[in-house]
C-alpha atoms as a PDB file:
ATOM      1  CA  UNK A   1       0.490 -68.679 -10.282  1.00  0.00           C
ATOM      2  CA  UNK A   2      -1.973 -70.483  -8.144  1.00  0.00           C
ATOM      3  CA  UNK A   3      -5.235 -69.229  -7.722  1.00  0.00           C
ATOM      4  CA  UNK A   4      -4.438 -68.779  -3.787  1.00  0.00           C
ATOM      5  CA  UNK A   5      -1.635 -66.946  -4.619  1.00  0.00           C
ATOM      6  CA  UNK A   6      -3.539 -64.540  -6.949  1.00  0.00           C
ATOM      7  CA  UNK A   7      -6.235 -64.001  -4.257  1.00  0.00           C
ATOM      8  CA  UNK A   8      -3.281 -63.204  -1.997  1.00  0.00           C
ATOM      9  CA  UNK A   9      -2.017 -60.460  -4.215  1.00  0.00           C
ATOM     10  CA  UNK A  10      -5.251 -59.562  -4.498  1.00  0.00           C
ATOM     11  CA  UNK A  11      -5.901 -58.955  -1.058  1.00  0.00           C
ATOM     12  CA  UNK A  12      -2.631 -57.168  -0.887  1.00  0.00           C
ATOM     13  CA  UNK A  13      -3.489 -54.584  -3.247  1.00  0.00           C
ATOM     14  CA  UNK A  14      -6.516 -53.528  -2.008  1.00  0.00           C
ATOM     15  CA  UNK A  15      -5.113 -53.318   1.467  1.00  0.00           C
ATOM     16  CA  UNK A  16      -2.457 -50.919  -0.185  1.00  0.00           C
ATOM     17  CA  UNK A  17      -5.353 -48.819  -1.984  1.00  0.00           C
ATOM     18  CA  UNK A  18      -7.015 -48.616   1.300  1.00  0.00           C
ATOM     19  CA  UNK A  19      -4.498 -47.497   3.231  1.00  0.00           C
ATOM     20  CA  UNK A  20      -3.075 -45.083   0.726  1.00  0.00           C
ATOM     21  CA  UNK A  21      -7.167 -43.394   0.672  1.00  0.00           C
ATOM     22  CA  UNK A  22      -7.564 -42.691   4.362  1.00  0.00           C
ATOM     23  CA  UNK A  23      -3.902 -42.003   4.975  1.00  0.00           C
ATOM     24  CA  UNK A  24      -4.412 -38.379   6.901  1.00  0.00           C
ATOM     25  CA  UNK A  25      -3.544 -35.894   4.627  1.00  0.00           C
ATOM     26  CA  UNK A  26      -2.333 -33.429   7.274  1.00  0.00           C
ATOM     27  CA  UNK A  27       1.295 -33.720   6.968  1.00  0.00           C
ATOM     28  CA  UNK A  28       1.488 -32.805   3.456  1.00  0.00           C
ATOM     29  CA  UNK A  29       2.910 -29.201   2.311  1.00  0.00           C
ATOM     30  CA  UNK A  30      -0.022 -26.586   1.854  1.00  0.00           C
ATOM     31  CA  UNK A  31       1.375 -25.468  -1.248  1.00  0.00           C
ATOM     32  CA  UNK A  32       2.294 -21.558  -0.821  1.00  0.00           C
ATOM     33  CA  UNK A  33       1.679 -19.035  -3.294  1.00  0.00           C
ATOM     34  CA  UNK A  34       5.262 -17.971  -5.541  1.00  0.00           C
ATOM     35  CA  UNK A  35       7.101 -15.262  -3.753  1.00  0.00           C
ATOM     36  CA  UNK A  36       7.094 -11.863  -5.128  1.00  0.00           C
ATOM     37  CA  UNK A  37      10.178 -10.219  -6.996  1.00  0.00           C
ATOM     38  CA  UNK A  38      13.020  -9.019  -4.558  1.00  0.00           C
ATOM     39  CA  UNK A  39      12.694  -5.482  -4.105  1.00  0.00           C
ATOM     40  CA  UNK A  40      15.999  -4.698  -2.135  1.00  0.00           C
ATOM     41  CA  UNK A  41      17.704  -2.542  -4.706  1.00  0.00           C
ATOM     42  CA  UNK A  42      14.492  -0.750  -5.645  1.00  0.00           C
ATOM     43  CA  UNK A  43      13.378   0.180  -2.070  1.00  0.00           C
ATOM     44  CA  UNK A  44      17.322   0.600  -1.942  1.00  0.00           C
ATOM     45  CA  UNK A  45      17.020   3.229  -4.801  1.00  0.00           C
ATOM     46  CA  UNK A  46      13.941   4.966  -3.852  1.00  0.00           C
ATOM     47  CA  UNK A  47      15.045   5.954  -0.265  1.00  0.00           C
ATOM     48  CA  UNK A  48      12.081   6.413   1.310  1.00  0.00           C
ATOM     49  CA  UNK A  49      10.970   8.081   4.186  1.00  0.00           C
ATOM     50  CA  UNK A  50       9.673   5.418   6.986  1.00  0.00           C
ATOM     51  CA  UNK A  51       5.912   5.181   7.407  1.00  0.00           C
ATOM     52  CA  UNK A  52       5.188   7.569  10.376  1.00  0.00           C
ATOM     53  CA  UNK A  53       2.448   6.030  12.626  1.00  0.00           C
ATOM     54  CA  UNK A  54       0.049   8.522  15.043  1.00  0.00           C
ATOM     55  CA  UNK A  55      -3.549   8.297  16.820  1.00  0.00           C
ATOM     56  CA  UNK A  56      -5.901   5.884  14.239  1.00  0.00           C
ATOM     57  CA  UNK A  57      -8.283   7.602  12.418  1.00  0.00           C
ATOM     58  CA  UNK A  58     -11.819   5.525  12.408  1.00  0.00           C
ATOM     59  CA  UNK A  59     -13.008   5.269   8.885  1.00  0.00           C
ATOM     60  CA  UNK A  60      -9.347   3.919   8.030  1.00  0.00           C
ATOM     61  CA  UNK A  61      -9.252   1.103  11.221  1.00  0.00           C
ATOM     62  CA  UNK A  62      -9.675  -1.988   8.924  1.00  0.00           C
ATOM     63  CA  UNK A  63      -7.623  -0.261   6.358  1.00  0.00           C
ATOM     64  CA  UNK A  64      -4.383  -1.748   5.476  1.00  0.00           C
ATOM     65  CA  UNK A  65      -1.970  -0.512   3.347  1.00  0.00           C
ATOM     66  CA  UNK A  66       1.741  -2.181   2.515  1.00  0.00           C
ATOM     67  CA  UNK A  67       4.461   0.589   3.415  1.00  0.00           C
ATOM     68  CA  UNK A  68       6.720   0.920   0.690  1.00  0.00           C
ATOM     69  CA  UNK A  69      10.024   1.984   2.327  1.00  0.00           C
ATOM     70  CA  UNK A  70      10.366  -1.600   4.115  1.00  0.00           C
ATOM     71  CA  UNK A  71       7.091  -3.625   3.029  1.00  0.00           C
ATOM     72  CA  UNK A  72       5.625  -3.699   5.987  1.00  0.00           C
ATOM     73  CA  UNK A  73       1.880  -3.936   6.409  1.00  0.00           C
ATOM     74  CA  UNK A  74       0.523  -1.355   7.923  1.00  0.00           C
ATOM     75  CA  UNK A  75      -2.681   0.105   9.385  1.00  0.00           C
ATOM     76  CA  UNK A  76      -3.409   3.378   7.031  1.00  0.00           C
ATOM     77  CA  UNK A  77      -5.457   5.237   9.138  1.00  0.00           C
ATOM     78  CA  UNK A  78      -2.663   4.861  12.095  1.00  0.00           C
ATOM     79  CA  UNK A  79      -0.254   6.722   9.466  1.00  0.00           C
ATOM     80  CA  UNK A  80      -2.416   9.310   8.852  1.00  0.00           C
ATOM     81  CA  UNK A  81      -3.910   9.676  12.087  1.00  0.00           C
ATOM     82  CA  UNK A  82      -2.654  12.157  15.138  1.00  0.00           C
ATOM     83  CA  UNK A  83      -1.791  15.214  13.364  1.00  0.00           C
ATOM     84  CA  UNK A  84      -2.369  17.425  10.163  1.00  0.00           C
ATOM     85  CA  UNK A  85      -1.046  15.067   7.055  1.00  0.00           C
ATOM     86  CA  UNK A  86      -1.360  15.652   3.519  1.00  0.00           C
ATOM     87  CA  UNK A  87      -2.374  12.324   1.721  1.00  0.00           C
ATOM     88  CA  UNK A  88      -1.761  12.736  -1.821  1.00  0.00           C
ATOM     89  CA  UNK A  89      -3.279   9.563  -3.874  1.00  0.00           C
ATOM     90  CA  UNK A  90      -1.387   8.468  -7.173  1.00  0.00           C
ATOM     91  CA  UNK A  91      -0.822   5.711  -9.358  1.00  0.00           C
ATOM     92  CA  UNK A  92       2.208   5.111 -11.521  1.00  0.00           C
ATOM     93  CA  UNK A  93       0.171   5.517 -15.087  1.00  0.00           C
ATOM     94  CA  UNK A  94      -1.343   8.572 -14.004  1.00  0.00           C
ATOM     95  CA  UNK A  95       0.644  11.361 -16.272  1.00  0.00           C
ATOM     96  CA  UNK A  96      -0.555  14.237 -13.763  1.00  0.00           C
ATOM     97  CA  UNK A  97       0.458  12.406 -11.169  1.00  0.00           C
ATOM     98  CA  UNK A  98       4.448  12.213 -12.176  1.00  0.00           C
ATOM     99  CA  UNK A  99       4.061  16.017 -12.176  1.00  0.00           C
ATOM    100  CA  UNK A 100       2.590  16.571  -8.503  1.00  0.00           C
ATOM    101  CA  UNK A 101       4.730  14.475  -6.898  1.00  0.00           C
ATOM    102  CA  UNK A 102       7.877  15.956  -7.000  1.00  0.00           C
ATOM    103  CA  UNK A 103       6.128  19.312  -6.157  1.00  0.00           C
ATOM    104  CA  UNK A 104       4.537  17.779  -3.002  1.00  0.00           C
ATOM    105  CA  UNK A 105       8.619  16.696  -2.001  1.00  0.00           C
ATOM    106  CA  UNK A 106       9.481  20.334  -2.587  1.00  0.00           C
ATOM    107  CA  UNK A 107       7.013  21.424  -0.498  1.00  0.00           C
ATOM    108  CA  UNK A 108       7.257  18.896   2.216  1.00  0.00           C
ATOM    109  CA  UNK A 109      10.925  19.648   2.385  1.00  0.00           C
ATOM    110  CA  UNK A 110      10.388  23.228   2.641  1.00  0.00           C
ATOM    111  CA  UNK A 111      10.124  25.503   6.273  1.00  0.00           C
ATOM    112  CA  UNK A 112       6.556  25.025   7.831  1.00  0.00           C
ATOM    113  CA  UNK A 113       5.630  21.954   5.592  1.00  0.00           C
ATOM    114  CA  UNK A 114       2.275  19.584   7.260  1.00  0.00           C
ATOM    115  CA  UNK A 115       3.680  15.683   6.790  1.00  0.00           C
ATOM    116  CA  UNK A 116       3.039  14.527   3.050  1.00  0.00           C
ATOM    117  CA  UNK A 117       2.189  10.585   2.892  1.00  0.00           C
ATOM    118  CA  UNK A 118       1.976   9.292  -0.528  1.00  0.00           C
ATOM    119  CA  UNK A 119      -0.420   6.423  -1.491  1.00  0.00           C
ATOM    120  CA  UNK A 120       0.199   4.306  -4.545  1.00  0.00           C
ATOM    121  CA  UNK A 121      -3.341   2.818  -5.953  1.00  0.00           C
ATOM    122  CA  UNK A 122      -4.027   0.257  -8.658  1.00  0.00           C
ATOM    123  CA  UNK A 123       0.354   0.348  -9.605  1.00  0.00           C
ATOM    124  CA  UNK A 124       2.697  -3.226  -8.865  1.00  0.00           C
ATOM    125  CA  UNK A 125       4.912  -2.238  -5.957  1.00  0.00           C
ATOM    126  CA  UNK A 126       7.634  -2.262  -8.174  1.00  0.00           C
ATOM    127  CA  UNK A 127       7.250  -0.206 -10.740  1.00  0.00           C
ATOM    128  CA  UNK A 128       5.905   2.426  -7.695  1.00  0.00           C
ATOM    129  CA  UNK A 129       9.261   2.513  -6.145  1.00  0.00           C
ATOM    130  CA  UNK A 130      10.757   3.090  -9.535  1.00  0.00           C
ATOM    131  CA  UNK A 131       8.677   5.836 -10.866  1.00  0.00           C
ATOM    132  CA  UNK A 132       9.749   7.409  -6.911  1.00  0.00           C
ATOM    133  CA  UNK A 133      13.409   6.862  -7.475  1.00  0.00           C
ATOM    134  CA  UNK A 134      12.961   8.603 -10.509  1.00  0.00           C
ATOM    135  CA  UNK A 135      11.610  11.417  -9.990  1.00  0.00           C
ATOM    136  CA  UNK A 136      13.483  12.118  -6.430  1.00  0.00           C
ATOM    137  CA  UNK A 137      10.459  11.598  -4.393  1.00  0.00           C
ATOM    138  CA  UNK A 138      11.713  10.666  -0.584  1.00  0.00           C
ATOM    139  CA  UNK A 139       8.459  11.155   1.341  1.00  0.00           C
ATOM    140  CA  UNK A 140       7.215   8.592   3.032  1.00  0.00           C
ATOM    141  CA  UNK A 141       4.445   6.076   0.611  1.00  0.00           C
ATOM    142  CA  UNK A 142       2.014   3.489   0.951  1.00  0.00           C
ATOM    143  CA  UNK A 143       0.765   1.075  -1.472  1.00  0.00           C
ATOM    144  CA  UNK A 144      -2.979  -0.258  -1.086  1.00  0.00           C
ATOM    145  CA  UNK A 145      -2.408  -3.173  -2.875  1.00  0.00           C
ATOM    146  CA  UNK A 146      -6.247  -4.209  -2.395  1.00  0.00           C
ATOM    147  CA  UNK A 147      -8.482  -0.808  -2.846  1.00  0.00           C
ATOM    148  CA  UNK A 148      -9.132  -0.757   0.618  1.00  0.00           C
ATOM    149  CA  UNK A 149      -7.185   2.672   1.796  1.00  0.00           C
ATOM    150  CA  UNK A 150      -8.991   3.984  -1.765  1.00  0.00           C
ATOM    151  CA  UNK A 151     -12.183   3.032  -1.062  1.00  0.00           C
ATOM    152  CA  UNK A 152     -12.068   4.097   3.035  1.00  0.00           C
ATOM    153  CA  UNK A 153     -10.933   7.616   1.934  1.00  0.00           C
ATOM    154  CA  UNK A 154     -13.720   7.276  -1.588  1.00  0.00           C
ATOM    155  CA  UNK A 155     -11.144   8.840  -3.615  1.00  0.00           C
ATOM    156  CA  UNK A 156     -12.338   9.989  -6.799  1.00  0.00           C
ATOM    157  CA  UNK A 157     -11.816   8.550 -10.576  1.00  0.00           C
ATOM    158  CA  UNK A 158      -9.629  10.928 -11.557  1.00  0.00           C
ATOM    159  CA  UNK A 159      -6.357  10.937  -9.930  1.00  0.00           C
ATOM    160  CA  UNK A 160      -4.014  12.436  -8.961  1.00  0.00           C
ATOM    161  CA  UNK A 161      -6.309  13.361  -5.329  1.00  0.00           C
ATOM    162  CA  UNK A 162      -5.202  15.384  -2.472  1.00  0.00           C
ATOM    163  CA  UNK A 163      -6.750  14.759   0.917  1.00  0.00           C
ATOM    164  CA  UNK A 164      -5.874  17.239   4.211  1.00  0.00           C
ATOM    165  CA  UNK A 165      -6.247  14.893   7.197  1.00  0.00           C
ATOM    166  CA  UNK A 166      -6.562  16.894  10.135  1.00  0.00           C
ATOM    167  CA  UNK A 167      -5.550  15.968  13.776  1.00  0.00           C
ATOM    168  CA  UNK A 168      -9.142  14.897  14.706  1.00  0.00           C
ATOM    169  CA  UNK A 169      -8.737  12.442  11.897  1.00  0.00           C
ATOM    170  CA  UNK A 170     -11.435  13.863  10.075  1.00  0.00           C
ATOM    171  CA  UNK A 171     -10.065  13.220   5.775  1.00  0.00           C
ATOM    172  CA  UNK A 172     -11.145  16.301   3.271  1.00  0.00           C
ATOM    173  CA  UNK A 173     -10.600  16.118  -0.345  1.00  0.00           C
ATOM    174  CA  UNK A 174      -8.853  19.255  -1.606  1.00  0.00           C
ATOM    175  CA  UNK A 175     -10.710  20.612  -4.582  1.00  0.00           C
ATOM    176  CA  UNK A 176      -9.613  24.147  -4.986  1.00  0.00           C
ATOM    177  CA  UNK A 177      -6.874  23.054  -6.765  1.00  0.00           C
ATOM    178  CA  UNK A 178      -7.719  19.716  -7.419  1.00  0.00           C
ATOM    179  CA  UNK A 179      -4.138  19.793  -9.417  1.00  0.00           C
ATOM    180  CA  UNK A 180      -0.988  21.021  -7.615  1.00  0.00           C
ATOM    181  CA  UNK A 181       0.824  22.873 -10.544  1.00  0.00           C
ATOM    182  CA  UNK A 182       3.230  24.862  -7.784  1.00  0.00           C
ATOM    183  CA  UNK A 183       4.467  24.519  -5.027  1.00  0.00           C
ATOM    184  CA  UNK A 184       2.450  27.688  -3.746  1.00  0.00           C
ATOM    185  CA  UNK A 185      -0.776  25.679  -4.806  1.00  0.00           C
ATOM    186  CA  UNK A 186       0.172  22.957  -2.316  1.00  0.00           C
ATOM    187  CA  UNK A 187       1.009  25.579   0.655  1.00  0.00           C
ATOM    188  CA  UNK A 188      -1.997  27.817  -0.321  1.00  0.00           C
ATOM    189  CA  UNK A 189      -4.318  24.699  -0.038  1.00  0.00           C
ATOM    190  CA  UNK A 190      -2.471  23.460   3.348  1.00  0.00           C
ATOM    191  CA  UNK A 191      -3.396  26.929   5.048  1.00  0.00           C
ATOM    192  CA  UNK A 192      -6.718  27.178   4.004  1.00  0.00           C
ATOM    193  CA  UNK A 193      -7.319  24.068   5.113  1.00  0.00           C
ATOM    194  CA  UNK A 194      -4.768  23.604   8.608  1.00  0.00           C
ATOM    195  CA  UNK A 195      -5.185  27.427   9.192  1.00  0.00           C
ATOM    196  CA  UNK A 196      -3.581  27.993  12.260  1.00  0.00           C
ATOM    197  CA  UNK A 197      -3.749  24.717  13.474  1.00  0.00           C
ATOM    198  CA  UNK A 198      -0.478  23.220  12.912  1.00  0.00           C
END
């Protein structure tokens, strides 16, 4: 090869390298994060409740939660918000917890019952709808995926945690009991906390 030809190839090259380094880069795939597992059959097998939505309660308005009956993301404090709604905050390796629930779908269920909303802290979505299915919990859930339901509302350490939202969207923890062991428990807390004002 001449030396005019080797120039030529050469030149070539570096045109190639040159091109190739301020080619835009816009057209090339962003790359997208894995998708998550399918939930149809366990959202099929938990049977939730929809995510009711009401009047937005202010402390909650940058709140979102993921609702668990369809996956949609949701504003928490328009869930809660509007009218008297008992928040009752669990997570799926909280032993207490797998107790309360399925009192708390007794008592919603029952005559005279305030809406119960379940929220599912620090628990993957699936195992959530899971423990639900299993225990025959229908009521309607929410999963705060990122803390920030959990912090809005400051929910305690120690969980399970009961909250009476009122219809002025003002959140109270329920302390007296801070467990639900009966049904009563739940309806005696309601009324001293709702009173009259269903």
């Amino acid at each position: 090869m001449s030396t005019a030809s080797r120039w030529a190839l050469v030149v070539v090259i570096l045109a190639v390298a040159v091109t190739v380094a301020v080619w835009p880069r816009g057209s090339e795939p962003t790359a997208q994060p894995p998708p998550g597992p399918d939930l149809t059959a366990a959202r099929s097998a938990a049977a939730l409740s929809p995510c009711p939505t009401g009047a937005g309660i202010p402390s909650l308005a940058d709140a979102h939660a993921e609702c668990l009956a369809d996956g949609a993301r949701v504003v928490a404090g328009n869930v809660f918000g509007g009218r008297p709604v008992l928040v009752n905050v669990w997570a799926t390796w909280c032993m207490p917890c797998r107790d309360e629930l399925p009192l708390l779908a007794e008592y919603a269920a029952g005559p005279g019952a305030v809406e119960v909303v379940g929220l599912a802290v620090q628990s993957p979505d699936k195992d959530a709808l899971d423990l639900l299915a299993a225990l025959g919990v229908r009521f309607p859930n929410l999963l705060d995926r990122d803390g920030q339901v959990q912090r809005g509302l400051r929910v305690p350490d120690a969980l399970p945690a009961s909250y009476l939202v009122a219809a002025d969207g003002t959140a109270t923890l329920i302390t007296q009991p801070r467990l639900f062991r009966s049904v009563d428990d739940v309806r005696s807390a309601v009324d001293h906390h709702v009173g009259g004002g269903r």
